[in-house]
Protein backbone atom coordinates (compact mmCIF):
# COMPACT_ATOMS: atom_id res chain seq x y z
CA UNK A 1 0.00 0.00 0.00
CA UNK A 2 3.01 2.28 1.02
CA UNK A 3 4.43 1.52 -2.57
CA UNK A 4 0.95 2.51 -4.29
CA UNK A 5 0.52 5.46 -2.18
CA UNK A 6 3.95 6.60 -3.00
CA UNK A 7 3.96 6.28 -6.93
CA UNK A 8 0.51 8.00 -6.63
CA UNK A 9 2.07 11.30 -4.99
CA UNK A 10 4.57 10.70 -7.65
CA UNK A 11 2.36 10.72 -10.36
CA UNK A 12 0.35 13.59 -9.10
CA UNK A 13 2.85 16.36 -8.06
CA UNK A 14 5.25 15.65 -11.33
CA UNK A 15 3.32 18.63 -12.77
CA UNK A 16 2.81 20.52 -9.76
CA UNK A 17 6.21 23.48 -10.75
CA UNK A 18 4.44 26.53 -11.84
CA UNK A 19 7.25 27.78 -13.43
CA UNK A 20 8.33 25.79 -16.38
CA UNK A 21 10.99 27.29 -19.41
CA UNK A 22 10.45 25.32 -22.46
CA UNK A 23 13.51 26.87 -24.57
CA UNK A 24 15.51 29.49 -23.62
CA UNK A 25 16.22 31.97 -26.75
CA UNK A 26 18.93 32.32 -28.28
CA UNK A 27 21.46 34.97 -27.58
CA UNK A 28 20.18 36.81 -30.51
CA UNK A 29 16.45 36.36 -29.77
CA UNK A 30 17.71 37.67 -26.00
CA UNK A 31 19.01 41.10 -27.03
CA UNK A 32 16.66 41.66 -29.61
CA UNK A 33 13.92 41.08 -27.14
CA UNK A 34 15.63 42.88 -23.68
CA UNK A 35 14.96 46.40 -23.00
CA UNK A 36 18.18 46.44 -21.37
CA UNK A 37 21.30 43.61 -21.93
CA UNK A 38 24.41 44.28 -19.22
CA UNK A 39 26.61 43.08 -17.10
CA UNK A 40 27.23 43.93 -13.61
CA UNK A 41 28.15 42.69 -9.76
CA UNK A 42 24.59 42.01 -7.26
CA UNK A 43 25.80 44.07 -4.07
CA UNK A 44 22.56 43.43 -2.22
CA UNK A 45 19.09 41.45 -2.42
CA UNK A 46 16.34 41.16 -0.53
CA UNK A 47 12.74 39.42 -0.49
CA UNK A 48 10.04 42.27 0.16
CA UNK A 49 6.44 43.20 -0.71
CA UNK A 50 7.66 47.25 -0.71
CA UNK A 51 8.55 47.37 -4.15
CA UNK A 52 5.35 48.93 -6.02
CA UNK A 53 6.46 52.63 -5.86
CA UNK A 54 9.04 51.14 -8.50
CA UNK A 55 6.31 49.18 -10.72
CA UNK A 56 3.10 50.21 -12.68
CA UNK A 57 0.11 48.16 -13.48
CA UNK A 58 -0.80 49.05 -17.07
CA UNK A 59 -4.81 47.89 -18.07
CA UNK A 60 -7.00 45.64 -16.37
CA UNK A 61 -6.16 45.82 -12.77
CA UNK A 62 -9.52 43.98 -11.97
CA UNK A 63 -7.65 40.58 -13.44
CA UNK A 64 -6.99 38.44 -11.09
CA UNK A 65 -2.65 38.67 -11.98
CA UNK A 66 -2.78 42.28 -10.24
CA UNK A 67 -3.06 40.64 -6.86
CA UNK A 68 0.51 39.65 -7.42
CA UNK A 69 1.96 43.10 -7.41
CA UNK A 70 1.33 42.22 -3.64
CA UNK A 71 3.20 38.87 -3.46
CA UNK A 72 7.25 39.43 -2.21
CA UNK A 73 9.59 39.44 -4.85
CA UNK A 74 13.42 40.09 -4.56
CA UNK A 75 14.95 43.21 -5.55
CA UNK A 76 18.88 42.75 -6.58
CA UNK A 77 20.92 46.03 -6.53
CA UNK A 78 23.53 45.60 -9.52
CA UNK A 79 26.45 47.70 -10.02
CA UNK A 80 27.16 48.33 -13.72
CA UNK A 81 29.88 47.14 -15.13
CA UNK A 82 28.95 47.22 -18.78
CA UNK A 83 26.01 47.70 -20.79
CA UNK A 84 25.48 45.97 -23.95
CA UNK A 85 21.99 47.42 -25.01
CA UNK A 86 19.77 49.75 -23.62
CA UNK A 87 20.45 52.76 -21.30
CA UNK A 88 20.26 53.97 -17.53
CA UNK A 89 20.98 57.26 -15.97
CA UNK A 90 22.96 55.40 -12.70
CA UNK A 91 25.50 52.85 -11.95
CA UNK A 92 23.77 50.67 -10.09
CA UNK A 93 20.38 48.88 -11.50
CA UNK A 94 17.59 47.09 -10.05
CA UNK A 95 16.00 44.59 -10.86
CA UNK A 96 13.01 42.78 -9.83
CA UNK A 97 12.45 39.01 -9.92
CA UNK A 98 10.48 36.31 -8.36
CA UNK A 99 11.68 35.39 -4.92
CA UNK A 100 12.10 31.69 -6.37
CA UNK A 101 12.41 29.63 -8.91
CA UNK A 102 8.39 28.31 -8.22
CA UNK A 103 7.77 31.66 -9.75
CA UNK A 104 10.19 31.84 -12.21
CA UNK A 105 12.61 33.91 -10.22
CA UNK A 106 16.22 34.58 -10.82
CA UNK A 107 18.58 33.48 -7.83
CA UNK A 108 21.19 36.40 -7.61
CA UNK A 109 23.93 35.77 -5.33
CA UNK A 110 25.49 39.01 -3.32
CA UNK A 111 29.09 39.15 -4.70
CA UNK A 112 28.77 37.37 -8.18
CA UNK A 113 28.70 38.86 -11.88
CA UNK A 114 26.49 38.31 -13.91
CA UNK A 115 25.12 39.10 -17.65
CA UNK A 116 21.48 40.46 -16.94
CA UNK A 117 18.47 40.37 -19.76
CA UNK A 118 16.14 43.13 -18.21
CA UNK A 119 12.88 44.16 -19.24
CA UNK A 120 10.36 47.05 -18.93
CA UNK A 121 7.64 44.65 -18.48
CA UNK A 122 7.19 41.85 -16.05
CA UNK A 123 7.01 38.98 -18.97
CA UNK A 124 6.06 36.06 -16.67
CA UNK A 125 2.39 38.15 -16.11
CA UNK A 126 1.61 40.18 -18.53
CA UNK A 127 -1.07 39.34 -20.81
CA UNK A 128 -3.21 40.63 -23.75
CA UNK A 129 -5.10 43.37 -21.70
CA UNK A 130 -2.46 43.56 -18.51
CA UNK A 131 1.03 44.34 -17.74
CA UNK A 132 3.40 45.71 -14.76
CA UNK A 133 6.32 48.22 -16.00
CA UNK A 134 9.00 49.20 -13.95
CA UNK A 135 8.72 53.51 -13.44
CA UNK A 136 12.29 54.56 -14.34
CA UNK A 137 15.26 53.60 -16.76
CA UNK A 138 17.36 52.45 -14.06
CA UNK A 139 14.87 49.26 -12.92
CA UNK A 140 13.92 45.98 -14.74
CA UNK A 141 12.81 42.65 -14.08
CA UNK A 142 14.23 39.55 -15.07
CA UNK A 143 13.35 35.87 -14.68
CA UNK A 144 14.72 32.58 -15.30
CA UNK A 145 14.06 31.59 -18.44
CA UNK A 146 15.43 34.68 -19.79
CA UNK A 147 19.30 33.99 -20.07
CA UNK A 148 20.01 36.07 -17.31
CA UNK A 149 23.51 33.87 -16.08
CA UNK A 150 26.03 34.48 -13.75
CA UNK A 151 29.19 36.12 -16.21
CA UNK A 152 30.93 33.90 -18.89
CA UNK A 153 32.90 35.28 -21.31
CA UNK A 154 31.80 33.31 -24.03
CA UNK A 155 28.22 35.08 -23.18
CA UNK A 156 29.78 38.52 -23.83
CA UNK A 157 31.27 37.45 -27.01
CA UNK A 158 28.16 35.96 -28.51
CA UNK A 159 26.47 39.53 -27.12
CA UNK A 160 28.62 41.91 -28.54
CA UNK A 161 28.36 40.28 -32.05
CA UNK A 162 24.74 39.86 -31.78
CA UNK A 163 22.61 42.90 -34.07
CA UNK A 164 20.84 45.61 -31.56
């Protein structure tokens, strides 16, 4: 019965991930699609619900996906080292991303590099008649199955030869 009960659970929660990335684009499908490509070093994060003075909610704030501007979400503090595409008016950027990989989060690490794929809008919400923008040119979100990575090289490379 233990064995049944088991494979059961199995069976039943092997779909239960609400975040899942089918393919991740290419580095050329990345840029063309970021508002913002860069690299830069996370000097803080933290998991808070205070973020929406930095956010917008753009159409149909009756749908049921506003009541997630009130769900925590981290907010990374980058420092610049290098923008690829895109602009800011500051040297450090924020960015705003699930607080886990259940909802499609980015886990930033305080003290690593990384090449960030930022965007105006929030991508994992938005739909036809609904959105949440960040308020200024020096925040974005990000997500997971953008190709938001900790630095490589090889990344760079393929970014800097990639069309804007």
């Amino acid at each position: 019965m233990k064995l049944i009960t088991f494979i059961l659970f199995l069976f039943l929660t092997s779909n239960l991930y609400p975040c899942k990335c089918d393919d991740i684009p290419t580095v050329k499908e990345s840029v063309k699609y970021a508002d913002i490509v860069f690299s830069g070093h996370v000097i803080s994060k933290i998991n808070t619900t205070d973020y929406r003075s930095k956010i917008i909610s753009v159409g149909d704030t009756t749908n049921v996906y506003h009541r997630m501007t009130y769900y925590p979400m981290s907010i990374v503090k980058i420092k610049l080292t290098k923008i690829y595409k895109g602009q800011t008016t500051a040297d450090t950027i924020t960015i705003i991303t699930g607080p886990n990989s259940a909802s499609c989060g980015y886990n930033f690490r305080v003290g690593e590099n990384y090449i960030i794929y930022g965007y105006v809008n929030n991508k994992i919400i938005s739909t036809q008649n609904y959105s949440i923008k960040t308020k200024d040119k020096n925040t974005y979100w990000t997500h997971q199955c953008s190709r938001t990575e900790l630095y490589s090289l090889q990344e760079e490379e393929d970014i800097i030869s990639a069309p804007k």
